[in-house]
PDB file of N, CA and C in Angstrom:
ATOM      1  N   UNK A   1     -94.295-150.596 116.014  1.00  0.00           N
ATOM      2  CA  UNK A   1     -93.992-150.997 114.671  1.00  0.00           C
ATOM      3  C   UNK A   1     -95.145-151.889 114.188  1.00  0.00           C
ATOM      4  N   UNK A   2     -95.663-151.503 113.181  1.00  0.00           N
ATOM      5  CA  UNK A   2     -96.889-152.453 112.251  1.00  0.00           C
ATOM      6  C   UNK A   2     -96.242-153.708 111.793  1.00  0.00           C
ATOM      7  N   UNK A   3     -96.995-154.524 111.417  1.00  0.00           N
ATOM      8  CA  UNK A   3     -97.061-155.682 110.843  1.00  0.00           C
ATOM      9  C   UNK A   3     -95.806-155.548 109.570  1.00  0.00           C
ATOM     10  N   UNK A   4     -96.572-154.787 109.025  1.00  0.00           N
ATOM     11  CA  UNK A   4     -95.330-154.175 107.473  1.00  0.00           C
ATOM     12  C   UNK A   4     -94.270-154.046 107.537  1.00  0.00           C
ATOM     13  N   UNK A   5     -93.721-153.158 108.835  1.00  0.00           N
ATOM     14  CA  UNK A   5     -92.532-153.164 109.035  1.00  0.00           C
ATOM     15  C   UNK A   5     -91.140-154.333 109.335  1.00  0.00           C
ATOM     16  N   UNK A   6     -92.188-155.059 109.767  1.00  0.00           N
ATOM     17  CA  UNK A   6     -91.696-156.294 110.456  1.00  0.00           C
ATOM     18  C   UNK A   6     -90.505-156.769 109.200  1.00  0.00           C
ATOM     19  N   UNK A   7     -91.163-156.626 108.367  1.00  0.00           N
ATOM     20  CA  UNK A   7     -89.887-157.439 106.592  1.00  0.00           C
ATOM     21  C   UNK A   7     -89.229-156.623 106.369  1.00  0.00           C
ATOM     22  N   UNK A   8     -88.659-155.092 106.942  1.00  0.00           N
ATOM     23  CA  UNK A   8     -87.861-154.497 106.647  1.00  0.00           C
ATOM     24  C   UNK A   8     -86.189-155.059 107.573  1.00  0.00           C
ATOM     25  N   UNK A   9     -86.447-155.414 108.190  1.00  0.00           N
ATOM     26  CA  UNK A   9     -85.132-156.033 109.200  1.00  0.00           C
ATOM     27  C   UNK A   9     -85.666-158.248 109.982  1.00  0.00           C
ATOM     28  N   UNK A  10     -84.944-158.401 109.671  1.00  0.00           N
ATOM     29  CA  UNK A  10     -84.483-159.555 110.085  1.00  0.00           C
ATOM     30  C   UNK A  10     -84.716-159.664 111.791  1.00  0.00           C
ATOM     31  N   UNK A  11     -85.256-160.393 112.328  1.00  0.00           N
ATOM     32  CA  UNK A  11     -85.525-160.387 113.899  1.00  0.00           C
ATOM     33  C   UNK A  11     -86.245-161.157 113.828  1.00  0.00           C
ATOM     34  N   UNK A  12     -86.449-161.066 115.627  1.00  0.00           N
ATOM     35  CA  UNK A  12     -87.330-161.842 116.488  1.00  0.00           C
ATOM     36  C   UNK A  12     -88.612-160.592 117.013  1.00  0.00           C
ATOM     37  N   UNK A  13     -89.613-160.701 117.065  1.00  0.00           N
ATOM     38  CA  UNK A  13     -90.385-159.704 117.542  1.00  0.00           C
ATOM     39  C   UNK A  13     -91.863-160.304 118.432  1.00  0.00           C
ATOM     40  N   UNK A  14     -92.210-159.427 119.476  1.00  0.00           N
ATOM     41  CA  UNK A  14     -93.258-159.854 120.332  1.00  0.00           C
ATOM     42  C   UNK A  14     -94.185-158.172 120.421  1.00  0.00           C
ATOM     43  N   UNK A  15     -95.531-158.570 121.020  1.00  0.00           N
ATOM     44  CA  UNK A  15     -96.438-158.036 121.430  1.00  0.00           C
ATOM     45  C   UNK A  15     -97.265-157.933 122.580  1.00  0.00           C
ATOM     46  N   UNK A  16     -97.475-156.989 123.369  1.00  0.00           N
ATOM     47  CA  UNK A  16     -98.276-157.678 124.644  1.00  0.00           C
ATOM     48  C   UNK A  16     -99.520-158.746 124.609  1.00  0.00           C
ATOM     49  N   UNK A  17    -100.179-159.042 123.346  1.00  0.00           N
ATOM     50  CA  UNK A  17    -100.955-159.729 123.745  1.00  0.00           C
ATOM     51  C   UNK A  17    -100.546-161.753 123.297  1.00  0.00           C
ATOM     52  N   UNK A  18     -99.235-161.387 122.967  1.00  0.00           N
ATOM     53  CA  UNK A  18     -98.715-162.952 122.464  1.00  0.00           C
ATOM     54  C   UNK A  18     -98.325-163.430 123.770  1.00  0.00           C
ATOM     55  N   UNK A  19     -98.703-164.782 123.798  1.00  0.00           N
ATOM     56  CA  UNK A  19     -98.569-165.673 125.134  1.00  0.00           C
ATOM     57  C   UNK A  19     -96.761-165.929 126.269  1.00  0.00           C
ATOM     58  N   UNK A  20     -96.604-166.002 126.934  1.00  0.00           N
ATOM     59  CA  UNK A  20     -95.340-165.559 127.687  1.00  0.00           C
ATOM     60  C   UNK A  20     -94.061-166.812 126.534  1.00  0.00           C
ATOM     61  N   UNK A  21     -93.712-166.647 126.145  1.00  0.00           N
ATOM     62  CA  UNK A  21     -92.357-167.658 125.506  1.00  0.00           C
ATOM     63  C   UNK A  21     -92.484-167.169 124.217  1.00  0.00           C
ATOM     64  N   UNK A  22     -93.653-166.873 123.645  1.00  0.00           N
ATOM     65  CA  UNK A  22     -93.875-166.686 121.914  1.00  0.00           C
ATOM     66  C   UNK A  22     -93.617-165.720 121.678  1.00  0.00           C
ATOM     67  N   UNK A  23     -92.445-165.617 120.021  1.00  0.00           N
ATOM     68  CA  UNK A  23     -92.738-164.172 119.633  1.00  0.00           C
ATOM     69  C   UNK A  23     -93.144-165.000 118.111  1.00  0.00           C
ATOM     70  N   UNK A  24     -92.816-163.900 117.191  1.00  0.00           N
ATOM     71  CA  UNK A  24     -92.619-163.994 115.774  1.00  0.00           C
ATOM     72  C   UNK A  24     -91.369-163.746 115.341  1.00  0.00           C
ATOM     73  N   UNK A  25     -90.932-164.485 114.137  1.00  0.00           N
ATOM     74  CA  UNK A  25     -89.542-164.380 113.586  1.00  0.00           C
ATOM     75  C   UNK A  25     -89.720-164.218 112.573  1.00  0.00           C
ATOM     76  N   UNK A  26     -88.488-162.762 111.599  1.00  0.00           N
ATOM     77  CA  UNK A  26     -88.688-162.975 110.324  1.00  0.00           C
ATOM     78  C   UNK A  26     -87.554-162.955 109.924  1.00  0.00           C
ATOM     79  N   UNK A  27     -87.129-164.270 109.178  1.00  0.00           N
ATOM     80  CA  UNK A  27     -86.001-164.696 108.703  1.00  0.00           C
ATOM     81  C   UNK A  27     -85.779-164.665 107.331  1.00  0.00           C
ATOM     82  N   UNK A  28     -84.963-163.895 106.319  1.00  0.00           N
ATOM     83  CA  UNK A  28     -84.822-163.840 104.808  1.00  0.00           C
ATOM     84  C   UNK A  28     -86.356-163.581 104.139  1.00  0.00           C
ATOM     85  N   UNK A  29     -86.751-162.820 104.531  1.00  0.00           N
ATOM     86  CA  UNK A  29     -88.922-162.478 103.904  1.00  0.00           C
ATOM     87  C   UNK A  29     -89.703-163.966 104.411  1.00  0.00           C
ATOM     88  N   UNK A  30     -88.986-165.166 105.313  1.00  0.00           N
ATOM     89  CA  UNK A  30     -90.054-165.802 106.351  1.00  0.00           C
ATOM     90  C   UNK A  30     -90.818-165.404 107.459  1.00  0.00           C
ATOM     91  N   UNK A  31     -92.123-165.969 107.231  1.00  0.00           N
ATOM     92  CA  UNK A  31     -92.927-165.286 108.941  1.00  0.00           C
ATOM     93  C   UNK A  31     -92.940-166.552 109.160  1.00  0.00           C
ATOM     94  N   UNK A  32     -91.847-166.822 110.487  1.00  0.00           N
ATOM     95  CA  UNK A  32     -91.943-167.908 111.967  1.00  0.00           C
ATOM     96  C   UNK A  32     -92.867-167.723 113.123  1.00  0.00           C
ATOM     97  N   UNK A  33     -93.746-169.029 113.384  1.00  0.00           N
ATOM     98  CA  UNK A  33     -93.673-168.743 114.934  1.00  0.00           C
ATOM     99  C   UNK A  33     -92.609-169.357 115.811  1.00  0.00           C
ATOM    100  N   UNK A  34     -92.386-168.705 117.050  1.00  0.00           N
ATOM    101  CA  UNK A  34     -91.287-169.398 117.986  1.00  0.00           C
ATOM    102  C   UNK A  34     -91.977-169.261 119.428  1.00  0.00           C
ATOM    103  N   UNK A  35     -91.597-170.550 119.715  1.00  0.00           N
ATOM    104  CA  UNK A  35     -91.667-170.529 121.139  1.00  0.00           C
ATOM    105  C   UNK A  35     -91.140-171.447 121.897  1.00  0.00           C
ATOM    106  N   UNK A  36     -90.760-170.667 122.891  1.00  0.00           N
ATOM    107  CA  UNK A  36     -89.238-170.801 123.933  1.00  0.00           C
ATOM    108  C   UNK A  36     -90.520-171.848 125.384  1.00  0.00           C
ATOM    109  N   UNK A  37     -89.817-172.928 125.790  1.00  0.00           N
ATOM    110  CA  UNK A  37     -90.423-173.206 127.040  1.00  0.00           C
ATOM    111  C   UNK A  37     -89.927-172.456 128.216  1.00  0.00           C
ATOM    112  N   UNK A  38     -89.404-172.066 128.474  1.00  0.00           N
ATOM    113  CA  UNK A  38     -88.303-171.220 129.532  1.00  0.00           C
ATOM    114  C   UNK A  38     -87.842-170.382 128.810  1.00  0.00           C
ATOM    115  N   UNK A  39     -86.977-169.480 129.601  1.00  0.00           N
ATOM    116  CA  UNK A  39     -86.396-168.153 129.224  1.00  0.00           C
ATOM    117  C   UNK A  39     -84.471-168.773 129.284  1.00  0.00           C
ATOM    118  N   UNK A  40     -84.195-170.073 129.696  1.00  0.00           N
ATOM    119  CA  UNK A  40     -83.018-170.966 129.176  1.00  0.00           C
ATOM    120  C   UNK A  40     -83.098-171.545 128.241  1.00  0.00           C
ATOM    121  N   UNK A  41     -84.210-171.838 127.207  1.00  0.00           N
ATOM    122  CA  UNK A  41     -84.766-172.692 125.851  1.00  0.00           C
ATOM    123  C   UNK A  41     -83.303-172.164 125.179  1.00  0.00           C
ATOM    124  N   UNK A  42     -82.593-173.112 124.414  1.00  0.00           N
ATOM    125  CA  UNK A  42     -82.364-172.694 123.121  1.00  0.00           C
ATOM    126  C   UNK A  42     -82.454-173.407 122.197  1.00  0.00           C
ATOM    127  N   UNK A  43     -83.096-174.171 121.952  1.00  0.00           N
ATOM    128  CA  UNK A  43     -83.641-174.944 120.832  1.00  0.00           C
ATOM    129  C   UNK A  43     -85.378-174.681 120.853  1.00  0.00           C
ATOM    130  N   UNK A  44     -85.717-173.676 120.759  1.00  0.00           N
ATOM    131  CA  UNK A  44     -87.050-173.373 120.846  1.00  0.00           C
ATOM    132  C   UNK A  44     -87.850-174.118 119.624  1.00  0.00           C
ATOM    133  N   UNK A  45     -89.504-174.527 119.580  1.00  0.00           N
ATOM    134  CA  UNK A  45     -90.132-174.790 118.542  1.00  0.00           C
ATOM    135  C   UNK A  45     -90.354-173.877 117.544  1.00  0.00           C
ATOM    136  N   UNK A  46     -89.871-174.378 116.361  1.00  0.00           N
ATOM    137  CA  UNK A  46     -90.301-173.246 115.421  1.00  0.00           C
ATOM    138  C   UNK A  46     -91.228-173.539 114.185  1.00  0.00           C
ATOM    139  N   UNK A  47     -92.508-173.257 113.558  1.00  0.00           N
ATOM    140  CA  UNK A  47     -93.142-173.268 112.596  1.00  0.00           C
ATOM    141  C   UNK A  47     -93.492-171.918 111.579  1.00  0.00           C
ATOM    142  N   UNK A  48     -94.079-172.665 110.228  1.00  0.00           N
ATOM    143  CA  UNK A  48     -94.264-171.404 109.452  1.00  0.00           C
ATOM    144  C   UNK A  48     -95.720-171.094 110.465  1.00  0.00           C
ATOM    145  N   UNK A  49     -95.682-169.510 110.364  1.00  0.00           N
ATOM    146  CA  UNK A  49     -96.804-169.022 110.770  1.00  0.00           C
ATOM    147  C   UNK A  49     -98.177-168.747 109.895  1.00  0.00           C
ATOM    148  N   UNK A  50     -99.018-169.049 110.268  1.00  0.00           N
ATOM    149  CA  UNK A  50    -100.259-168.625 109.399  1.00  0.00           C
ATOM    150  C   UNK A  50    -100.782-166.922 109.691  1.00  0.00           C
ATOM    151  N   UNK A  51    -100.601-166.128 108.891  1.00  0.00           N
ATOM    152  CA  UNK A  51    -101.599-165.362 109.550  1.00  0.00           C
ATOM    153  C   UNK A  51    -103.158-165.009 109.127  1.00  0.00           C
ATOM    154  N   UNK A  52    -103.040-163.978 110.551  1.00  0.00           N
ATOM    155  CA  UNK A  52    -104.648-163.548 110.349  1.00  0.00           C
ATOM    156  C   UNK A  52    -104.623-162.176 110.792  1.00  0.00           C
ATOM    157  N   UNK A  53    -105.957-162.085 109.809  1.00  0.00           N
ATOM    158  CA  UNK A  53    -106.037-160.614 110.013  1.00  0.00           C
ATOM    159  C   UNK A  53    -105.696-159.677 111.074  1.00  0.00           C
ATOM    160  N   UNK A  54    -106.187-160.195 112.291  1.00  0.00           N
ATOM    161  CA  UNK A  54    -105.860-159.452 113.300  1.00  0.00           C
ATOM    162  C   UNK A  54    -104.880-159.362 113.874  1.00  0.00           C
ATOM    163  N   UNK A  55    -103.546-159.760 113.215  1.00  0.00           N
ATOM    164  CA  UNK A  55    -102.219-159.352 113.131  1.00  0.00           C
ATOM    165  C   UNK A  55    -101.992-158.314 112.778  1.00  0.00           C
ATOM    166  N   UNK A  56    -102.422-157.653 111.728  1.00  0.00           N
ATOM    167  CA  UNK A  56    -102.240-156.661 111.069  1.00  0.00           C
ATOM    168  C   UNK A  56    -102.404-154.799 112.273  1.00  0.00           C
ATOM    169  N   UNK A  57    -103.423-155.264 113.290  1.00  0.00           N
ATOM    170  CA  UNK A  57    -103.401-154.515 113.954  1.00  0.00           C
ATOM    171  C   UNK A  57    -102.569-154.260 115.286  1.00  0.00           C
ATOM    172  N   UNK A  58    -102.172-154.925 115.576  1.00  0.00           N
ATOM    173  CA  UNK A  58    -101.123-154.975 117.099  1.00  0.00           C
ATOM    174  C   UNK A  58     -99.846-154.255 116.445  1.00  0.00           C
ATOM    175  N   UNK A  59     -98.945-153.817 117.826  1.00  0.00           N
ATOM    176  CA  UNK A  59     -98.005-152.808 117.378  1.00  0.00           C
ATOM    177  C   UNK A  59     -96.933-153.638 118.633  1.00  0.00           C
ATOM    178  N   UNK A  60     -95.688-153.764 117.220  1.00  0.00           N
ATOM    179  CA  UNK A  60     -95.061-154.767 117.859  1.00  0.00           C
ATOM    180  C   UNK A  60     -93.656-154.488 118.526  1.00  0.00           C
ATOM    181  N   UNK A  61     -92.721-154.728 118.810  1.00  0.00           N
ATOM    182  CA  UNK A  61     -91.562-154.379 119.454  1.00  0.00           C
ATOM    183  C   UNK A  61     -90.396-155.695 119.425  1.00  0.00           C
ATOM    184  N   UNK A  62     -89.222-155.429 118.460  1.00  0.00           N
ATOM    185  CA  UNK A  62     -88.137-156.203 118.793  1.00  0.00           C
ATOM    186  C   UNK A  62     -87.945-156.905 120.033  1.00  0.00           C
ATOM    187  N   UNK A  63     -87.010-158.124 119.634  1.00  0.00           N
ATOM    188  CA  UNK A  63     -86.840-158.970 121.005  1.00  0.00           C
ATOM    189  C   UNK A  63     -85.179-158.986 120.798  1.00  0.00           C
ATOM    190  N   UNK A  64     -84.821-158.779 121.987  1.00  0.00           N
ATOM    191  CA  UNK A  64     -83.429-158.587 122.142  1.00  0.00           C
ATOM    192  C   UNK A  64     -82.851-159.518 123.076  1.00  0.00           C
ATOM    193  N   UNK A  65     -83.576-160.348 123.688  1.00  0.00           N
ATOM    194  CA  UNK A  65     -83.475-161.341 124.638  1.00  0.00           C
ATOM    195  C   UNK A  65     -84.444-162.453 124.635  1.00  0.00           C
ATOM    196  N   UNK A  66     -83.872-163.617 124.463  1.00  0.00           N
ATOM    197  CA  UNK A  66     -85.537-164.787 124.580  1.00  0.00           C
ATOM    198  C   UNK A  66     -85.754-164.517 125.983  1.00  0.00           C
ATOM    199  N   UNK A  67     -85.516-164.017 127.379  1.00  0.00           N
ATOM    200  CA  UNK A  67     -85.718-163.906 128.252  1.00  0.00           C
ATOM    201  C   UNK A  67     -86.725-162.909 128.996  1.00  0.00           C
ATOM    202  N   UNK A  68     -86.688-162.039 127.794  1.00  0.00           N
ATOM    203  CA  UNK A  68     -87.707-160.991 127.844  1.00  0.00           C
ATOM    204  C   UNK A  68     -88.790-161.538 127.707  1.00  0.00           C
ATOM    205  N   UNK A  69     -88.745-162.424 126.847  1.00  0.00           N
ATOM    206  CA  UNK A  69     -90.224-163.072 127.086  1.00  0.00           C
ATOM    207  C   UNK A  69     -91.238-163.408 127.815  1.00  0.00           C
ATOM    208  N   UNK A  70     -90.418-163.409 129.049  1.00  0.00           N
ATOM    209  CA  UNK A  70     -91.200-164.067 130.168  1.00  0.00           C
ATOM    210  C   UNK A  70     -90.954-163.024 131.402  1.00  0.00           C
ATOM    211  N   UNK A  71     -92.157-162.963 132.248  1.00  0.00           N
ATOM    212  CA  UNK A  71     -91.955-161.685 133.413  1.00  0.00           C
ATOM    213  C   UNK A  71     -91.443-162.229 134.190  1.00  0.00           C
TER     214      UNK A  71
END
C-alpha cells in the first residue's frame, strides 16, 4: 500500500525499513508518529509527523498488533 492510500482507512501502519517499535498513525486525515518502547507499551509516544519525500516511496502494511513491531 502507497503513501496515498494510507488516508483512505484509519490505522496504525509500518514498513520494513521503520525502526523496531515505530509505525505511523492515521487518525481522522492526521499523520502520527508512534512509538512503542516494548511490545507491552501502551501509552506509547506520539507526535505530529513531518514528512519527507522519501515516504512517498516505501510500500507499507497495516499493524494489527503493537507487538508486531518488534521480532
Amino acid at each position: 500500500m502507497n503513501l496515498e492510500e494510507l488516508f483512505n482507512e484509519d490505522g496504525q501502519y509500518t514498513c520494513d525499513d521503520f525502526v523496531e517499535g515505530f509505525c505511523i498513525e492515521i487518525k481522522d486525515g492526521m499523520f502520527l508518529g508512534v512509538q512503542y518502547k516494548d511490545k507491552d507499551d501502551v501509552l506509547p509516544e506520539k507526535w505530529l509527523f513531518h514528512l519527507s519525500k522519501n515516504l512517498f516511496k516505501k510500500d507499507y502494511r497495516k499493524v494489527y498488533t503493537r507487538q508486531s513491531l518488534f521480532s
